[in-house]
Every structure is written in structure tokens, then in C-alpha cells.
C-alpha atoms as a PDB file:
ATOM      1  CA  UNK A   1     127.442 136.697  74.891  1.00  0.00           C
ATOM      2  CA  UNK A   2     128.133 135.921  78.690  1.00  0.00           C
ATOM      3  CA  UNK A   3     124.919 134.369  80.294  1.00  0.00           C
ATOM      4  CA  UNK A   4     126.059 135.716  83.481  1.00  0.00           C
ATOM      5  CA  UNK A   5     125.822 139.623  82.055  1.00  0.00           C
ATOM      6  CA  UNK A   6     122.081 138.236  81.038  1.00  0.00           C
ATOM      7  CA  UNK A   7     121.604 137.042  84.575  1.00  0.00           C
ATOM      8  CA  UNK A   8     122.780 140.435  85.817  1.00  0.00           C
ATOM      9  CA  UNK A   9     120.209 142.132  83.733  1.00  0.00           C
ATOM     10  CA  UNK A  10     117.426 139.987  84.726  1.00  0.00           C
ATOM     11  CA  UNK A  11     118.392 140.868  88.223  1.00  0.00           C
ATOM     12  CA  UNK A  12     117.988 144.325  88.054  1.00  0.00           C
ATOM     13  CA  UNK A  13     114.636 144.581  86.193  1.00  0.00           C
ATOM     14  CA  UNK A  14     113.808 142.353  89.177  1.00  0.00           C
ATOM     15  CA  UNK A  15     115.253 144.332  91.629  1.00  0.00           C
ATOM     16  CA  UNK A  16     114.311 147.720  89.786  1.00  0.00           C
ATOM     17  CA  UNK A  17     117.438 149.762  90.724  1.00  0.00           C
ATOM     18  CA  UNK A  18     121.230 148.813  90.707  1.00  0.00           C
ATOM     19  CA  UNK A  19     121.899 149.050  94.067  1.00  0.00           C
ATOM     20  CA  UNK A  20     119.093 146.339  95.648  1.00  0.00           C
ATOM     21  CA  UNK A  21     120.517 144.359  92.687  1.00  0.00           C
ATOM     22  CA  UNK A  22     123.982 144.431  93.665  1.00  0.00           C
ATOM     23  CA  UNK A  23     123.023 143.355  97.237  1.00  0.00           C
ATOM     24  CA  UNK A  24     121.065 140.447  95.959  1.00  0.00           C
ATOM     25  CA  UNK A  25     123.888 139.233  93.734  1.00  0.00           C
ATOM     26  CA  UNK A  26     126.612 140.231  96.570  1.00  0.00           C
ATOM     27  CA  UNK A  27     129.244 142.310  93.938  1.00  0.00           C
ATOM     28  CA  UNK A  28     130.143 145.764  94.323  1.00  0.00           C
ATOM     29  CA  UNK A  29     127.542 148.613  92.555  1.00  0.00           C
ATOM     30  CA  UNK A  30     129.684 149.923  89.854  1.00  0.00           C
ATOM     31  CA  UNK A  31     131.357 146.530  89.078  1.00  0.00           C
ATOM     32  CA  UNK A  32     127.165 145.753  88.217  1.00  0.00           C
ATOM     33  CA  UNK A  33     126.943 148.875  86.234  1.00  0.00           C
ATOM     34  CA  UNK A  34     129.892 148.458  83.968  1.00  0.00           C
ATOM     35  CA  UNK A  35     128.922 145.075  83.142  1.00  0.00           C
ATOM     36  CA  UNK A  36     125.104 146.269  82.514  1.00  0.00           C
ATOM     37  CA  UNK A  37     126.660 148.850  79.663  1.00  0.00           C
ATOM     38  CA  UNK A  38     128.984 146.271  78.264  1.00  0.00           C
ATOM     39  CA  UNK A  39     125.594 144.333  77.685  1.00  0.00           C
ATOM     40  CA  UNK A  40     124.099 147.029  75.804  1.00  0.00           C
ATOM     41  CA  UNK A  41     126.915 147.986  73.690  1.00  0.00           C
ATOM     42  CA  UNK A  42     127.341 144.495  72.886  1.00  0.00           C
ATOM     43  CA  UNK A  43     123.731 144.279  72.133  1.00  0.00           C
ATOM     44  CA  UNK A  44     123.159 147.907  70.213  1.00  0.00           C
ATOM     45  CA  UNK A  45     120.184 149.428  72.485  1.00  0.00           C
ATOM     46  CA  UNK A  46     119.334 150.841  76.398  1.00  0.00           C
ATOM     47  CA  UNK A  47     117.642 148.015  78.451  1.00  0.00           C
ATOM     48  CA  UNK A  48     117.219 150.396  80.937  1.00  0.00           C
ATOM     49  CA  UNK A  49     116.188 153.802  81.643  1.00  0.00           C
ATOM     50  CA  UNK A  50     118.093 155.495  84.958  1.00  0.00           C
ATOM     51  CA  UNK A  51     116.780 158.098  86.941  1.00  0.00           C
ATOM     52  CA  UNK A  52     117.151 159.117  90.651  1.00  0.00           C
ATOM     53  CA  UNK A  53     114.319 156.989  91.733  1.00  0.00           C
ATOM     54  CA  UNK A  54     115.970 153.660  90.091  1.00  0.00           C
ATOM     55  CA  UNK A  55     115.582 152.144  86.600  1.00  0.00           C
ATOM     56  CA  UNK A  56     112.648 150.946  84.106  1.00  0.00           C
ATOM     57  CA  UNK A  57     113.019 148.543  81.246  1.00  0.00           C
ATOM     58  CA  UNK A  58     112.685 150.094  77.914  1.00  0.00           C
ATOM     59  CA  UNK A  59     110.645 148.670  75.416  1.00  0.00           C
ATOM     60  CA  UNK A  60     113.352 147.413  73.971  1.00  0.00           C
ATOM     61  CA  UNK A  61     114.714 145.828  77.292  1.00  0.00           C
ATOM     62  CA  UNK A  62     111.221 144.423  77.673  1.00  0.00           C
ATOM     63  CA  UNK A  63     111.531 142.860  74.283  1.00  0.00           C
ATOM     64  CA  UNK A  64     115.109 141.411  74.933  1.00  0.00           C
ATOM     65  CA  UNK A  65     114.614 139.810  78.529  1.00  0.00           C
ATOM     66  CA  UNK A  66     111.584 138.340  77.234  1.00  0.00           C
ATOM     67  CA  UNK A  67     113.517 136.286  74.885  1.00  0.00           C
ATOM     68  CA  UNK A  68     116.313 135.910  77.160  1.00  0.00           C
ATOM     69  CA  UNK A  69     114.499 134.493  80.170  1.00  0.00           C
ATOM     70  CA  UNK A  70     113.630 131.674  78.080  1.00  0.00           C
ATOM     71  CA  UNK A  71     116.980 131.135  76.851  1.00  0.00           C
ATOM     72  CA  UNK A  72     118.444 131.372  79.915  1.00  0.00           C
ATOM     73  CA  UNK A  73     115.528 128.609  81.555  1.00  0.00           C
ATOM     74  CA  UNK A  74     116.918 126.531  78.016  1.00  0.00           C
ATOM     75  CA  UNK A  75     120.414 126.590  78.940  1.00  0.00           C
ATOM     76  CA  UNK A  76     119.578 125.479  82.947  1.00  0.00           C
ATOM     77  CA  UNK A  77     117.449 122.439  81.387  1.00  0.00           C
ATOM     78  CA  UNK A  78     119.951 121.265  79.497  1.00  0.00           C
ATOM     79  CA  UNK A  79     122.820 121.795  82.073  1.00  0.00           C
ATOM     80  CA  UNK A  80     120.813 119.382  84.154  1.00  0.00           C
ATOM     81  CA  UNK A  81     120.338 117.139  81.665  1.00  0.00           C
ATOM     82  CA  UNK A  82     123.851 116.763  80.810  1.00  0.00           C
ATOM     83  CA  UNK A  83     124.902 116.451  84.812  1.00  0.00           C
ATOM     84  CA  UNK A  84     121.848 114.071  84.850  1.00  0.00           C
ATOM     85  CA  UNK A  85     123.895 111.483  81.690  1.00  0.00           C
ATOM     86  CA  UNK A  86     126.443 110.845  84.704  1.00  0.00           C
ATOM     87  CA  UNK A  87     123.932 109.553  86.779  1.00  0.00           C
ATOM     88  CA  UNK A  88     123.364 105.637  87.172  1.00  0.00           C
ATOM     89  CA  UNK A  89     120.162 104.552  88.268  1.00  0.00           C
ATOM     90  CA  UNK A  90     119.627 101.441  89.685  1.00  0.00           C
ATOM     91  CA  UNK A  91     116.854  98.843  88.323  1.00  0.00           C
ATOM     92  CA  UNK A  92     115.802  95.643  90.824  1.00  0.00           C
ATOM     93  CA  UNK A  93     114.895  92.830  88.866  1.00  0.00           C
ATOM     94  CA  UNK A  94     113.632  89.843  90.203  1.00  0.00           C
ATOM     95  CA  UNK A  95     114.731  85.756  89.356  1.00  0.00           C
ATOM     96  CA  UNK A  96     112.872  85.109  85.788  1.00  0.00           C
ATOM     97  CA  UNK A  97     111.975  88.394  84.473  1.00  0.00           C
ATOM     98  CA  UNK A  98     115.363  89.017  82.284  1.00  0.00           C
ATOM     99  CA  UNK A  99     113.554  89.172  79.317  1.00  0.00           C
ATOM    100  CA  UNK A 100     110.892  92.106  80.797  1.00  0.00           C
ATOM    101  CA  UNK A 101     113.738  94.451  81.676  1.00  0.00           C
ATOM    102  CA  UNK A 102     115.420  93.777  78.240  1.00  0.00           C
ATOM    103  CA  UNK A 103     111.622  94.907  77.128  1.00  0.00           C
ATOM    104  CA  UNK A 104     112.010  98.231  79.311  1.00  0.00           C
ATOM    105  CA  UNK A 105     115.792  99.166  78.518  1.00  0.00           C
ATOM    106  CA  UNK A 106     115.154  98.659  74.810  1.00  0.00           C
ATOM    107  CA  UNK A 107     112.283 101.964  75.495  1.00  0.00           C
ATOM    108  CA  UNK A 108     114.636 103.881  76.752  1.00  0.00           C
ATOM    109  CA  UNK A 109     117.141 106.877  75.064  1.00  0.00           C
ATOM    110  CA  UNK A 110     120.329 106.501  77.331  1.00  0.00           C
ATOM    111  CA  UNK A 111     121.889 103.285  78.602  1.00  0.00           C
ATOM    112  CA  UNK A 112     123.133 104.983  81.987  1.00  0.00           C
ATOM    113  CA  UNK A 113     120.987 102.167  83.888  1.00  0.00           C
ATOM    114  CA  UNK A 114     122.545  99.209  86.082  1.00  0.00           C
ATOM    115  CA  UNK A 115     120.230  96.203  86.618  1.00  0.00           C
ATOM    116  CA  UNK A 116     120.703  94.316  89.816  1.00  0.00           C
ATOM    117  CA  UNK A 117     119.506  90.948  90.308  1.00  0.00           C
ATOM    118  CA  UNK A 118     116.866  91.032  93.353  1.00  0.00           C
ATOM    119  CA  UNK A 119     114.065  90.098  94.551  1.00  0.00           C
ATOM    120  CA  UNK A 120     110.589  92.052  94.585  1.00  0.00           C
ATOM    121  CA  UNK A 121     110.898  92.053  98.994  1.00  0.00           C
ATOM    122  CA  UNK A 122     113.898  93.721  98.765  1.00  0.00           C
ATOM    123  CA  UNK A 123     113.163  95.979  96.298  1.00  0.00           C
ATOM    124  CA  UNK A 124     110.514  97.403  98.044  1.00  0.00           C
ATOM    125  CA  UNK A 125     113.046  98.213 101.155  1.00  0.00           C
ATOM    126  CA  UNK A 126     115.466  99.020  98.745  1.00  0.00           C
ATOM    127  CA  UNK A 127     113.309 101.634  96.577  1.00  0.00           C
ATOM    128  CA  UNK A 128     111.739 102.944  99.692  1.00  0.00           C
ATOM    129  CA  UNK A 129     114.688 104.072 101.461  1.00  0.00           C
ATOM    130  CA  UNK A 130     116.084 105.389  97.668  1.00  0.00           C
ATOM    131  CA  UNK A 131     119.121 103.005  97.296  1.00  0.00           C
ATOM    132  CA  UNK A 132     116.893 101.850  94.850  1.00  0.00           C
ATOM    133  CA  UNK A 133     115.010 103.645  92.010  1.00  0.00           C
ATOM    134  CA  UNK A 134     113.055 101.377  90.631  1.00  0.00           C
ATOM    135  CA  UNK A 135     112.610  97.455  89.614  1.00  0.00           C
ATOM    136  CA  UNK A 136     110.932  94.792  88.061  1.00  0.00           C
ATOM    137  CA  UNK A 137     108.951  92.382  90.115  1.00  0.00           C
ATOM    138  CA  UNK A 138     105.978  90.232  91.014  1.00  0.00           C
ATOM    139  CA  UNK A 139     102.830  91.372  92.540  1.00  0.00           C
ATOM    140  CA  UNK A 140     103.316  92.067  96.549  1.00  0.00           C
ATOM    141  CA  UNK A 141     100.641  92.346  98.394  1.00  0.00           C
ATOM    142  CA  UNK A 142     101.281  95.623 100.088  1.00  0.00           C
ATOM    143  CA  UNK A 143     103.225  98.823  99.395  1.00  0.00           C
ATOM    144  CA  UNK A 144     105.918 100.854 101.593  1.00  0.00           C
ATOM    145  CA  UNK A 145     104.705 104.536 101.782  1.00  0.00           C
ATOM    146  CA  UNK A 146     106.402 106.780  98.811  1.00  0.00           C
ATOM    147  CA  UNK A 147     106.544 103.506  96.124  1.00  0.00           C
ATOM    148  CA  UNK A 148     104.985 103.319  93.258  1.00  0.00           C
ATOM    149  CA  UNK A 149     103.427 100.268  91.340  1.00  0.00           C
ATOM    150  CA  UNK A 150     102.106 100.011  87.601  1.00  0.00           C
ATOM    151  CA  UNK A 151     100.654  95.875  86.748  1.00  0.00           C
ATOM    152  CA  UNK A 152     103.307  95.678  83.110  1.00  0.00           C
ATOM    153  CA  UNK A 153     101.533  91.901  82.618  1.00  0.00           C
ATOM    154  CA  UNK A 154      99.348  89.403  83.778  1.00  0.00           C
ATOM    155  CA  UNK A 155      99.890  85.913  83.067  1.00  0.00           C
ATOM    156  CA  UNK A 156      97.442  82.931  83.387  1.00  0.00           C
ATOM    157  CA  UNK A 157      99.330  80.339  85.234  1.00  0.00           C
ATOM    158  CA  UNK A 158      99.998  77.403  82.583  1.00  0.00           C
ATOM    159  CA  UNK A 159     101.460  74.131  83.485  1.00  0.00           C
ATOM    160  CA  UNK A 160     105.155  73.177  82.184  1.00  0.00           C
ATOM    161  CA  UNK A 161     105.844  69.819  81.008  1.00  0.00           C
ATOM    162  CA  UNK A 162     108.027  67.543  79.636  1.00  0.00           C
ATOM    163  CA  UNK A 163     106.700  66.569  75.997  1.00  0.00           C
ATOM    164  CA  UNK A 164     107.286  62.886  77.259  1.00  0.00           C
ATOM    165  CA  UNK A 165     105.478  63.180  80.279  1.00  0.00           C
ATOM    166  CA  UNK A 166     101.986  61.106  80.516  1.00  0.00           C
ATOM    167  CA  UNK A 167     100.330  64.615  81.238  1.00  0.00           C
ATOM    168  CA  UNK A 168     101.240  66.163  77.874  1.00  0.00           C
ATOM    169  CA  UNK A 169      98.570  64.942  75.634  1.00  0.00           C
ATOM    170  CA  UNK A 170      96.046  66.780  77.098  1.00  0.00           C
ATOM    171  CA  UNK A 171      94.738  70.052  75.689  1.00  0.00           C
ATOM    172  CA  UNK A 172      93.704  71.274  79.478  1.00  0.00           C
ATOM    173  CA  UNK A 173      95.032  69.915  82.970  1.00  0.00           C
ATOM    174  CA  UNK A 174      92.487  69.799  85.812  1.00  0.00           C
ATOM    175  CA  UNK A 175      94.437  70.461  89.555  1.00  0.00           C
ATOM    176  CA  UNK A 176      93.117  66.764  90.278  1.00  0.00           C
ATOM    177  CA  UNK A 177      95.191  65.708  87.478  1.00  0.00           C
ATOM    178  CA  UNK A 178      98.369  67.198  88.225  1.00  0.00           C
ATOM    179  CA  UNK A 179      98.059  66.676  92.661  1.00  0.00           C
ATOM    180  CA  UNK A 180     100.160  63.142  92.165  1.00  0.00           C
ATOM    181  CA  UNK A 181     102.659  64.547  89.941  1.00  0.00           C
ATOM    182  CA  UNK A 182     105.927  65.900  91.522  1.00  0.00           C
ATOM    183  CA  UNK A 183     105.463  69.835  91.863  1.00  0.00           C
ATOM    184  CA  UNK A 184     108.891  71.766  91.563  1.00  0.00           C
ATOM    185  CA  UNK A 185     109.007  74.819  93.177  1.00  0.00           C
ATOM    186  CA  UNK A 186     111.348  77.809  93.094  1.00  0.00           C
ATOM    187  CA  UNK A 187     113.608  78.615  96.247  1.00  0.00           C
ATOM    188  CA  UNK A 188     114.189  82.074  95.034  1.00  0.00           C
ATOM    189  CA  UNK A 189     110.789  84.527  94.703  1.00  0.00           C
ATOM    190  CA  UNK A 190     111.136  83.760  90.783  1.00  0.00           C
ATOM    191  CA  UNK A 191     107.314  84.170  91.531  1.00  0.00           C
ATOM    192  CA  UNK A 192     106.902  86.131  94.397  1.00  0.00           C
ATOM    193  CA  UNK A 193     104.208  84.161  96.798  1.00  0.00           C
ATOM    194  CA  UNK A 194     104.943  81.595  94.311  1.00  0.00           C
ATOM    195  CA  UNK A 195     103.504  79.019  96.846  1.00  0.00           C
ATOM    196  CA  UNK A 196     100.069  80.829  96.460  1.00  0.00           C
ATOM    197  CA  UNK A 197      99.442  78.270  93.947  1.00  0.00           C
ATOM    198  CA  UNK A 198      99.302  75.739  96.624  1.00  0.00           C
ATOM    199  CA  UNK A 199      96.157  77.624  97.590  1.00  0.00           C
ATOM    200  CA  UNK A 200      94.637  76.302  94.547  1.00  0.00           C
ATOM    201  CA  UNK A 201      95.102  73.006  95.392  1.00  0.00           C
ATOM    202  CA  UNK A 202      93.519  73.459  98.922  1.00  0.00           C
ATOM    203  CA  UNK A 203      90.259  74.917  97.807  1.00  0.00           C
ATOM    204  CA  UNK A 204      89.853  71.525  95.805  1.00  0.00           C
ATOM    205  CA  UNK A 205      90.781  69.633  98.767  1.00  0.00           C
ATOM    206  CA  UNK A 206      93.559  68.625  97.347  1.00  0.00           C
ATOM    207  CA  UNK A 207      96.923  67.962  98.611  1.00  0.00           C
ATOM    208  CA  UNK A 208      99.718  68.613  95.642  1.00  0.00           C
ATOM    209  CA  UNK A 209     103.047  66.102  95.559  1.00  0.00           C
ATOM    210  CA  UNK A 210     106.328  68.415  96.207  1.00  0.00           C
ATOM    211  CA  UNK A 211     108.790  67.690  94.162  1.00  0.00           C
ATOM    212  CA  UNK A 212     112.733  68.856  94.510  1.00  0.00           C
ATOM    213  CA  UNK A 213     112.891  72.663  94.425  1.00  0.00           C
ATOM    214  CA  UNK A 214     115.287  74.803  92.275  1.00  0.00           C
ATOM    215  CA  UNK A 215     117.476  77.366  93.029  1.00  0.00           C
ATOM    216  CA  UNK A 216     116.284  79.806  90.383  1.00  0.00           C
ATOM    217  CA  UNK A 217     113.857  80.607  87.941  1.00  0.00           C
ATOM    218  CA  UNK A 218     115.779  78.956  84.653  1.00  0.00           C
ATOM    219  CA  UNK A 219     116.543  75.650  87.197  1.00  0.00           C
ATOM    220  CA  UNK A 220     112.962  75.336  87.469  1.00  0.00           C
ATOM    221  CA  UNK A 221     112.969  75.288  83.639  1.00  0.00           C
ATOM    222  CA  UNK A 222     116.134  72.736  83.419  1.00  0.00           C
ATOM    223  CA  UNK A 223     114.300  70.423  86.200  1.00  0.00           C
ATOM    224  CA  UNK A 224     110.840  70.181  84.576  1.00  0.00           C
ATOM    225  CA  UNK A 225     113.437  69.380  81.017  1.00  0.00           C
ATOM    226  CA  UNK A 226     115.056  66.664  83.118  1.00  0.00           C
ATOM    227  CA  UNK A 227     111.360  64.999  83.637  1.00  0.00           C
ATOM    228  CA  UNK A 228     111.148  65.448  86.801  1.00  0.00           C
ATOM    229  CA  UNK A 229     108.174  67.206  87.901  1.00  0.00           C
ATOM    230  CA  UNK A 230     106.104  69.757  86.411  1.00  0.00           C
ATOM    231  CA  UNK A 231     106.007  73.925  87.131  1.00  0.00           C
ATOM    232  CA  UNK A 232     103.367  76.195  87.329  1.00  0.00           C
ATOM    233  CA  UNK A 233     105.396  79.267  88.119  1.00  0.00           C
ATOM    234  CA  UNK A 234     107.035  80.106  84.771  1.00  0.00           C
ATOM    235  CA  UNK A 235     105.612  82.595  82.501  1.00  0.00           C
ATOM    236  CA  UNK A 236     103.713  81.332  79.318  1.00  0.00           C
ATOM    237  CA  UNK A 237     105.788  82.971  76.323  1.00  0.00           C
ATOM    238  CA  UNK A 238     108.918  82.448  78.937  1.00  0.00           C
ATOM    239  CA  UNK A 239     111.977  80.846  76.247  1.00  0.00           C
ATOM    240  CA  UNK A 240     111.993  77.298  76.959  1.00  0.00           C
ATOM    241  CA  UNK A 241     113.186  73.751  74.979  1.00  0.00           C
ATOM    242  CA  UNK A 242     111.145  72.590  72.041  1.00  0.00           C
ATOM    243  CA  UNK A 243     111.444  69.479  74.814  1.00  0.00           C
ATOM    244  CA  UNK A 244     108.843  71.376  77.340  1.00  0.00           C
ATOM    245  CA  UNK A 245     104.686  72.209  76.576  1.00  0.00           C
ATOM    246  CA  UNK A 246     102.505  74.721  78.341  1.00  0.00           C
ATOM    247  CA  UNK A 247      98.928  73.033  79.073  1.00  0.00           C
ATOM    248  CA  UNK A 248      96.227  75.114  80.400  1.00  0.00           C
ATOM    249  CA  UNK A 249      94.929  74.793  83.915  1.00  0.00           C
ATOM    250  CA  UNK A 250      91.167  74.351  84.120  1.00  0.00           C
ATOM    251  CA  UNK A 251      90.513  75.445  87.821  1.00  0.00           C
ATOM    252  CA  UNK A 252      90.569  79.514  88.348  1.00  0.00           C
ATOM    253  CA  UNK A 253      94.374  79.974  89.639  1.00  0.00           C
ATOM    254  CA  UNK A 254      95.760  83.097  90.539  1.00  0.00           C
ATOM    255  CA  UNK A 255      97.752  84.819  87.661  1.00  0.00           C
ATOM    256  CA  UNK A 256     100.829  85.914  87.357  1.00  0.00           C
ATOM    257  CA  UNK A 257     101.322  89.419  88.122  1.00  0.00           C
ATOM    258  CA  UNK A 258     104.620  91.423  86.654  1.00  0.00           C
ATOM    259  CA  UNK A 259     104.655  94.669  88.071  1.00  0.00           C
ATOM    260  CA  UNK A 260     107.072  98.087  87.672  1.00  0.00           C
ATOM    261  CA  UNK A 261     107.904  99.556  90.876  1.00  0.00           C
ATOM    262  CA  UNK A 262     109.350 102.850  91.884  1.00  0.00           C
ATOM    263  CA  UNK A 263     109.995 105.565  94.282  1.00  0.00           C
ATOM    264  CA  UNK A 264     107.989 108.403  93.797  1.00  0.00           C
ATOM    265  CA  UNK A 265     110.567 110.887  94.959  1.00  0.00           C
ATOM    266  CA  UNK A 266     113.253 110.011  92.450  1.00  0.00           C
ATOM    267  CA  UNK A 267     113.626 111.380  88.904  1.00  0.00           C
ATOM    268  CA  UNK A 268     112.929 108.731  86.900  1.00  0.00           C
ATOM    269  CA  UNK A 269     110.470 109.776  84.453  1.00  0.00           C
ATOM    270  CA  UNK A 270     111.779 108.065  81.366  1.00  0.00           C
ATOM    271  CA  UNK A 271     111.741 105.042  83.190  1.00  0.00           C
ATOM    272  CA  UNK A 272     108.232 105.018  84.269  1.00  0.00           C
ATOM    273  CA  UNK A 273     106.968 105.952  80.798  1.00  0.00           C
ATOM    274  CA  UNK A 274     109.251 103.425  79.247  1.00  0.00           C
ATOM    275  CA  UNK A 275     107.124 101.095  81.730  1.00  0.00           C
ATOM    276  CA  UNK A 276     104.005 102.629  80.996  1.00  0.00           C
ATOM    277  CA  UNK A 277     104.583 101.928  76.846  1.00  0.00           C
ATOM    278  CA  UNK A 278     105.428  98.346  77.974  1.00  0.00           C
ATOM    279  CA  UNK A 279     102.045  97.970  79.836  1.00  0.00           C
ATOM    280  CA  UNK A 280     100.243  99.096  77.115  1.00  0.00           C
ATOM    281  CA  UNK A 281     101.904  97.290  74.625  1.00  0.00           C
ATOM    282  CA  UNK A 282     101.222  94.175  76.549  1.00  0.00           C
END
């Protein structure tokens, strides 16, 4: 059966005579009224009845465009969805948080996504303006109007050690304890407002030894495994040498925040509840 015959039909009961049908669908009259009996021969019954004053649906036409209207809204759904398959989005993720998005994709039913390596600033710019859909970042401390944020996990911040250093034996690490050692730091925002944690320090007083800085999350991780210095900006549960210990911090530090962010306009549904499922899951 032609949808378009079923469109016609749904047209005129809408219209309730040929001819304001015929305008609305811009074809001629009797081209609409041929194609209205080839649908009910094809079907076996009168959808309509015609007088002078236009036409009714029979029962039986009530019966049939009740069913077809929803079969009909059916096929439009899943027209979409199929033009929807040849859509890429595009996922922001920021420096260390690999192993979150491989969290998300691994929710989700279709692969059509492409990750791009960025940080959670420019995400925010990005998704705002909708070059962006969505991403994987670190806590900002303000929104752009029309994005959306969901907290996915909070992190206490640990220390990261060598397993050699004189600091390892300790069950707990006091910031007094750890001011004199060499801090490394990230250059990227592998934790966004990663120097926060220098805030931690001040409110003891304290003034915390920098040590050489990396250029990304993982050469944090390969400069704390060269004994260098010590990190407090990678995740605990983070994949790193049996060489390296987390110690916890004794003072209150601010945690680390991994949050979803999206735009609020875009259709990206399963993406959101992907996130949502990864939130709760913890």
C-alpha cells in the first residue's frame, strides 16, 4: 500500500471535502479522487461518504485511519531515526578522562560518535554555540546560557607517589607534610582549576614547592614514576604503575569533580541518559 494514498486520505477527513483537500495538498481535484477510490478498492470498503455538502468518514473509515495515523506517525519515527544513524555527534573530552568516555560510549546503542580531545573551557564555547554537542569535563565554575551539566563523579583528591619516595609509608599525608616536596602540576586543564589545590595549601599558611610541570595528564603520571615530585591532580582508580601509591590527604581539599556537559538544544538524548546511568552507577 502507498503511504502517500494514506496521507491523501488523512487529508481529506481533515479537510472534510475533496476540494479544500486538494488545495491543501496543491494536486488537481480529480487526480485526489481517483487515488481516494484506488485506496478503497485496494482496501475492500468506503472511507468516505460523498454528498453535495462534502464527505464524512464511515465507520469503517473511522476504524481504518485510526490505525493508520499511527502507522503513518511509526513510519516518520523511524525515517528520522534512520537519517539520524548518518549523523556524527561530537563528544569534548578533556586531558585524563579517556577512561570516563570509554565508560559513556560503552552505554550507548550506535557508535556514530567522534570524541575530540579538549578541554572543559572550550567545550563550554564549543557546546554553546552547537559545534559541540556534548563533552566530558571537570567542574567549571559557571555555565554559558543553553548548557547543560550533570556531576558523573566526585573524587577525593589523593596524593600520587613514587613507592620509593620517603612519603610513601604513611597511611595519611598531612599538607604540612607534602609543602617541601616538589609539586608537579599539569599545563593542560587535565584538572580544570587544577591549581585550586594550591588554595589548600594557603589556608594552612603554607607555601607548596613547584615542581616541573607536565604537558598532559598521563606526563603527570610518568613524572611522579620518574621520582620526581608528587601529584594531587590524578584521579584515585586512574591506571597507574604498580611503581606509584595513592595516600590520603588529611586536610579538607577540594574534590575532584567529573562532570557531563551538553547543549540543551541538540538531540542527544541517548547520550545524556547514557551519562545519567554512569552517574548513578558511580
Amino acid at each position: 500500500m502507498d503511504l502517500r494514498y494514506v496521507r491523501y486520505a488523512m487529508a481529506i477527513a481533515r479537510a472534510g471535502s475533496l476540494r479544500r483537500a486538494a488545495a491543501a495538498l496543491h494536486i488537481a481535484q480529480p487526480t485526489l479522487s481517483e487515488q481516494l477510490r484506488a485506496l478503497e478498492k485496494e482496501i475492500g470498503v468506503e472511507l468516505f461518504s460523498r454528498s453535495s455538502s462534502g464527505v464524512t468518514l464511515t465507520e469503517a473509515g473511522e476504524a481504518f485511519l485510526a490505525q493508520a495515523t499511527v502507522a503513518v506517525d511509526a513510519f516518520e519515527r523511524a525515517v528520522a531515526a534512520a537519517r539520524c544513524t548518518g549523523e556524527t555527534a561530537r563528544l569534548g573530552v578533556a586531558d585524563g578522562l579517556a577512561d570516563v568516555a570509554a565508560r559513556l560510549l560503552s552505554q550507548l546503542r550506535t557508535g556514530r560518535l567522534r570524541m575530540a580531545p579538549m578541554g572543559t573551557a572550550e567545550q563550554m564555547v564549543s557546546i554553546a554555540d552547537g559545534a559541540l554537542q556534548a563533552g566530558l569535563g571537570y567542574a567549571p565554575g559557571s555555565l554559558p546560557r543553553g548548557v547543560g551539566r550533570m556531576l558523573i563523579h566526585r573524587f577525593p583528591v589523593r596524593a600520587l607517589l613514587h613507592r620509593e619516595h620517603h612519603l610513601a609509608e604513611y597511611e595519611t599525608l598531612s599538607l604540612a607534610d607534602l609543602a617541601g616536596e616538589p609539586l608537579v602540576m599539569p599545563e593542560s586543564d587535565a584538572v580544570a582549576g587544577a591549581r585550586r589545590f594550591l588554595e589548600a595549601f594557603v589556608r594552612q599558611r603554607l607555601h607548596p614547592r613547584l615542581g616541573p610541570s607536565a604537558a598532559s595528564h598521563d606526563a603527570v603520571v610518568s613524572t611522579v614514576g620518574e621520582g620526581t615530585g608528587y601529584a594531587l591532580c590524578v584521579r584515585e582508580g586512574t591506571t597507574v604503575p604498580d611503581s606509584l601509591v595513592f595516600i590520603p590527604i588529611k586536610e579538607d581539599v577540594p574534590p575532584i569533580e567529573v562532570v557531563f556537559l551538553w547543549n540543551r538544544q541538540s538531540d542527544v538524548h541517548e547520550l545524556v541518559s547514557a551519562a545519567r546511568h554512569l552517574a548513578r552507577s558511580g
